[in-house]
PDB file of N, CA and C in Angstrom:
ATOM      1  N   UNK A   1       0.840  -1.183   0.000  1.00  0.00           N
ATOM      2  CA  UNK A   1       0.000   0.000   0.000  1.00  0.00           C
ATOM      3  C   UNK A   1       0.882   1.243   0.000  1.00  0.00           C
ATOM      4  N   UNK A   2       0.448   1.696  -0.808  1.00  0.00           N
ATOM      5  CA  UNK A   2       1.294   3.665  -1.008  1.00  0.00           C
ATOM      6  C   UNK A   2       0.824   4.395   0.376  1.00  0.00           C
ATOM      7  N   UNK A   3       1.845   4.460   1.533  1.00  0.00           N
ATOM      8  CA  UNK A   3       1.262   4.934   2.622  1.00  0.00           C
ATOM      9  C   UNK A   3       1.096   6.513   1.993  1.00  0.00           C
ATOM     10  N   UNK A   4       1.914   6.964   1.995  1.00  0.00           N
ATOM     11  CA  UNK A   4       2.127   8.868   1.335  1.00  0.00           C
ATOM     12  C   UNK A   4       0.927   9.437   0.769  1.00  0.00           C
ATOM     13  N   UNK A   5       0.487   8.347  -0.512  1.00  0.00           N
ATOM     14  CA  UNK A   5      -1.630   8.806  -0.785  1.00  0.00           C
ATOM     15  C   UNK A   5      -2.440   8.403  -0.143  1.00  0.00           C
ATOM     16  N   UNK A   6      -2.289   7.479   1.212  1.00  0.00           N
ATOM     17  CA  UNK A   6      -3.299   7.339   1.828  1.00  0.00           C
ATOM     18  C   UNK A   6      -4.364   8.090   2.619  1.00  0.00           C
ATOM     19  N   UNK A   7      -5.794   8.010   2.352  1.00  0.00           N
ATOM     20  CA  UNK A   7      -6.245   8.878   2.815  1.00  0.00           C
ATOM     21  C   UNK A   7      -5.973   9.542   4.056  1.00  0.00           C
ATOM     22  N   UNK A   8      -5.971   8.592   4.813  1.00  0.00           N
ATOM     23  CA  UNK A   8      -5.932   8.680   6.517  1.00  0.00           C
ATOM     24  C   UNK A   8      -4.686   9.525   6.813  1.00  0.00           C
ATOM     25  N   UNK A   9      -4.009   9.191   6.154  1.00  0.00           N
ATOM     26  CA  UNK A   9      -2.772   9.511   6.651  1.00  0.00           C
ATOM     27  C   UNK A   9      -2.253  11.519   5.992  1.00  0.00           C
ATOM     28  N   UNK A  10      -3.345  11.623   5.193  1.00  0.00           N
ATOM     29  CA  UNK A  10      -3.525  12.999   5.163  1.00  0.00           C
ATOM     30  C   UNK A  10      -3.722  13.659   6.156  1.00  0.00           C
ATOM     31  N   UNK A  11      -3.454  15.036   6.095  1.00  0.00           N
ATOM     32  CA  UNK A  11      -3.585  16.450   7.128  1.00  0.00           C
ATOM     33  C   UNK A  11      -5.143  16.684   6.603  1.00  0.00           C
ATOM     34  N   UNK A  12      -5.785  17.318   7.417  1.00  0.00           N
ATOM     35  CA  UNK A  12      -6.877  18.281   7.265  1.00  0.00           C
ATOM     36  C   UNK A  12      -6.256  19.476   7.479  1.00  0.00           C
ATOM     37  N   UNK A  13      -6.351  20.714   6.110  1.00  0.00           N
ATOM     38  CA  UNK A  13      -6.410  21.791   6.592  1.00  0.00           C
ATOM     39  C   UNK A  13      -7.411  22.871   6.828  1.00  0.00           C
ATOM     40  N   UNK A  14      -8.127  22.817   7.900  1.00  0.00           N
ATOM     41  CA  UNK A  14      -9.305  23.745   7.880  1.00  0.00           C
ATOM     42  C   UNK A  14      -8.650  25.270   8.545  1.00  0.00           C
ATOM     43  N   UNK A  15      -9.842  26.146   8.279  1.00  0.00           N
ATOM     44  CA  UNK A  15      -9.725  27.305   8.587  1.00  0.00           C
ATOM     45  C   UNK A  15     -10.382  27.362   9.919  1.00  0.00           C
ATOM     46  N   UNK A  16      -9.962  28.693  10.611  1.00  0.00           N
ATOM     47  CA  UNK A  16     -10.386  29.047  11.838  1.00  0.00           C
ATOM     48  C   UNK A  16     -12.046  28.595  11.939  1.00  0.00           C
ATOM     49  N   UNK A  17     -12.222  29.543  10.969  1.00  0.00           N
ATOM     50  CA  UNK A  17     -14.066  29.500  10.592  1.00  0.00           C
ATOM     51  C   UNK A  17     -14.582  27.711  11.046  1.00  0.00           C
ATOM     52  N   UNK A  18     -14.338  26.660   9.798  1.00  0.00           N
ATOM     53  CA  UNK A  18     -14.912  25.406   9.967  1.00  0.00           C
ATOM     54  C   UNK A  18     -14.262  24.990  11.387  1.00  0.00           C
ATOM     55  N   UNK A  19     -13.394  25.176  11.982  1.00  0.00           N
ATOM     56  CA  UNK A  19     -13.415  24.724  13.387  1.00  0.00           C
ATOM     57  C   UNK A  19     -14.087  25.068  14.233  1.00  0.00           C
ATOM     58  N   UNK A  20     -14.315  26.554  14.462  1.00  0.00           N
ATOM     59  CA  UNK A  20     -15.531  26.299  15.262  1.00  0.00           C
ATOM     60  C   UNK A  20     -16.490  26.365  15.012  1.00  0.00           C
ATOM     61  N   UNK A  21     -16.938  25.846  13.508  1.00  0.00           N
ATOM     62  CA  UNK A  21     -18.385  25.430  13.414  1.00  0.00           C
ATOM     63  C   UNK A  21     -18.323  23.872  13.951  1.00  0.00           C
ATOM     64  N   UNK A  22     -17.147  23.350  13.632  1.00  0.00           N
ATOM     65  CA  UNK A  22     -17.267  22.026  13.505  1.00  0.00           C
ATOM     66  C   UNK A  22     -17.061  21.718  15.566  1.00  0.00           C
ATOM     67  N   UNK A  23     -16.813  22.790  16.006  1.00  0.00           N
ATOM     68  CA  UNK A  23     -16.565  22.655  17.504  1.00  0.00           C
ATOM     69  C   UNK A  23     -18.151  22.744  18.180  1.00  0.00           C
ATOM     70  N   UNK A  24     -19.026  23.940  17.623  1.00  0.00           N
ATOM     71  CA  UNK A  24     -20.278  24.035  18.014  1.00  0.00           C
ATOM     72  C   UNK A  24     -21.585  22.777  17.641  1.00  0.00           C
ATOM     73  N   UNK A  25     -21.187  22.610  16.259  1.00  0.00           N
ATOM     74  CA  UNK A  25     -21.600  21.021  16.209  1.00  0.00           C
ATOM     75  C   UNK A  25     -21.593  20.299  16.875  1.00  0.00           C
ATOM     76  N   UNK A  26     -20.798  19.701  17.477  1.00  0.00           N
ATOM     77  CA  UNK A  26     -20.089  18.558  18.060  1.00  0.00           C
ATOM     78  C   UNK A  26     -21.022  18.896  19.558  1.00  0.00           C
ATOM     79  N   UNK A  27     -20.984  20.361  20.161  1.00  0.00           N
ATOM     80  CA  UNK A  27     -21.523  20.813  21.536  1.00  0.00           C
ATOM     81  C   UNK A  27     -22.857  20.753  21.467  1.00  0.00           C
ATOM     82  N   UNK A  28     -23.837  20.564  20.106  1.00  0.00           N
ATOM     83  CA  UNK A  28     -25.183  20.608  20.041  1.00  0.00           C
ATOM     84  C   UNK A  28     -25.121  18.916  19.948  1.00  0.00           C
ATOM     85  N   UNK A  29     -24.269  18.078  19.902  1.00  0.00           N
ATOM     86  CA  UNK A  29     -24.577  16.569  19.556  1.00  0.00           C
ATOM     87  C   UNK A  29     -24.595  16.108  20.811  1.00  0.00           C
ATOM     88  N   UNK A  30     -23.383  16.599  21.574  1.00  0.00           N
ATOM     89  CA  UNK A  30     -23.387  16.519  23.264  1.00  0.00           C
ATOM     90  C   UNK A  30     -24.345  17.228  24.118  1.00  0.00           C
ATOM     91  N   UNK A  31     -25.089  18.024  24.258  1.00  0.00           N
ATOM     92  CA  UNK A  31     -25.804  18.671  24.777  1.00  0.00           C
ATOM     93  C   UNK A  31     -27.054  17.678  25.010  1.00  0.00           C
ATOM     94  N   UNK A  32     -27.572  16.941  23.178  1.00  0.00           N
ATOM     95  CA  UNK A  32     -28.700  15.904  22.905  1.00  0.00           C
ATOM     96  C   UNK A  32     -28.346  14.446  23.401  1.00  0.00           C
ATOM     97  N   UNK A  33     -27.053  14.181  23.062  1.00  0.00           N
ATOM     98  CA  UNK A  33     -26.574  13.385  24.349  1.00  0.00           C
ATOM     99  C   UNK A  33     -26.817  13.015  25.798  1.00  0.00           C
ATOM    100  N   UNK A  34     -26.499  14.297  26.238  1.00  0.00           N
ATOM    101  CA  UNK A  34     -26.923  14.455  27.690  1.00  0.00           C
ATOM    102  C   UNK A  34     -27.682  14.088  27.577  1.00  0.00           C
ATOM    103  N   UNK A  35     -28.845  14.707  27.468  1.00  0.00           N
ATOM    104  CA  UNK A  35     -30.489  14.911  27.965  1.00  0.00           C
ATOM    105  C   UNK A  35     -30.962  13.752  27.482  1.00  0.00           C
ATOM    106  N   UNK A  36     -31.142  13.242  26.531  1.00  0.00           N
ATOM    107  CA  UNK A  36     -30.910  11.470  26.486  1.00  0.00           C
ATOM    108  C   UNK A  36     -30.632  10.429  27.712  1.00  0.00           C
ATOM    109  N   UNK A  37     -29.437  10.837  27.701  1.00  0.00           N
ATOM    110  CA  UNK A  37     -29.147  10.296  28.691  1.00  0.00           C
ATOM    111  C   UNK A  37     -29.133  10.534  30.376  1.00  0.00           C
ATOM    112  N   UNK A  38     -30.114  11.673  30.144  1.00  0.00           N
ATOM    113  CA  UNK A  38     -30.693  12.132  31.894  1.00  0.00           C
ATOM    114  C   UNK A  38     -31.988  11.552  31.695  1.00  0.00           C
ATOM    115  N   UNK A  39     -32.867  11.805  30.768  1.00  0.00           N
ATOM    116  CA  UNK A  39     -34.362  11.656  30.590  1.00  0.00           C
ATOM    117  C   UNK A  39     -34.377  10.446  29.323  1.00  0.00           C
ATOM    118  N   UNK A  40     -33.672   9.394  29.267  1.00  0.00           N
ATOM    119  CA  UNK A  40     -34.097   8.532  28.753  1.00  0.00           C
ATOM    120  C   UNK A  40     -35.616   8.508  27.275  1.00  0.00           C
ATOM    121  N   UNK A  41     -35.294   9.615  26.929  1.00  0.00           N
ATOM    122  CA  UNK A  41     -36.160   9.803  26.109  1.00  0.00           C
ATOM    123  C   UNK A  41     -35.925  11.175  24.941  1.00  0.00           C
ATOM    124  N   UNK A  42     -36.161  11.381  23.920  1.00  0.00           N
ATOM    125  CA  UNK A  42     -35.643  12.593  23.356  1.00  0.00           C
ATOM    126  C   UNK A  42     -37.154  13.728  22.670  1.00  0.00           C
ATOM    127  N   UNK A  43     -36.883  14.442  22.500  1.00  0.00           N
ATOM    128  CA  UNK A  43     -38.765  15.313  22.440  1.00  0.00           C
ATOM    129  C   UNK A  43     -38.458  15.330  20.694  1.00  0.00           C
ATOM    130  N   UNK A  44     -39.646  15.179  20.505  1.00  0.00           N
ATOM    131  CA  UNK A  44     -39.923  15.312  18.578  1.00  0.00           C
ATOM    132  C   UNK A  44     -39.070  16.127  18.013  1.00  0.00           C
ATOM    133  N   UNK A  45     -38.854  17.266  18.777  1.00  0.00           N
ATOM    134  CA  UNK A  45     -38.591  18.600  18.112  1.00  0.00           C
ATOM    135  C   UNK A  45     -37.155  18.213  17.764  1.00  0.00           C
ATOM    136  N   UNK A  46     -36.486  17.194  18.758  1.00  0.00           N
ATOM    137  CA  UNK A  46     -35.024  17.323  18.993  1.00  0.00           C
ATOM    138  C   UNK A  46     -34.292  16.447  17.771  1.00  0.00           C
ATOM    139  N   UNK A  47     -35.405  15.054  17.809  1.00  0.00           N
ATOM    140  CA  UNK A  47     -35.008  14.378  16.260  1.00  0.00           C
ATOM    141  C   UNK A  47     -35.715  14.556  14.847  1.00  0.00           C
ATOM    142  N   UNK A  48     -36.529  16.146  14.810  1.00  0.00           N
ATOM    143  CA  UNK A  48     -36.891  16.676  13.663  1.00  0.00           C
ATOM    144  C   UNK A  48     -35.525  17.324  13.583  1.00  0.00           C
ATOM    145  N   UNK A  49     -34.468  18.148  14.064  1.00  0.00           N
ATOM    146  CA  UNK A  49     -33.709  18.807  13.649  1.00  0.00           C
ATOM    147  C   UNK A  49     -32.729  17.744  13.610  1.00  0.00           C
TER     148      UNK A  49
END
C-alpha cells in the first residue's frame, strides 16, 4: 500500500471559521446526548432537527 496517498494519513487543513463550526456542532450533539441520557427519552422537536 502507497502509505504517502493514503487517505488517513492525510492532514486536514481547515480554517479558523470550519473549526468552530465544527466545535459548536459537536456541543449541540453533546448537549442531545446528555439529555438522552438524563431523561431517557428525546422530544420530537429534537429528532426533527
Amino acid at each position: 500500500m502507497d502509505w504517502q496517498n493514503f487517505r488517513l494519513s492525510t492532514r486536514l487543513q481547515l480554517t479558523g471559521e470550519i473549526v468552530e463550526a465544527l466545535y459548536a456542532r459537536i456541543a449541540e450533539i453533546d448537549a442531545v446526548k446528555n439529555t438522552f441520557r438524563i431523561t431517557h427519552r428525546l422530544l420530537p422537536q429534537t429528532i426533527e432537527r
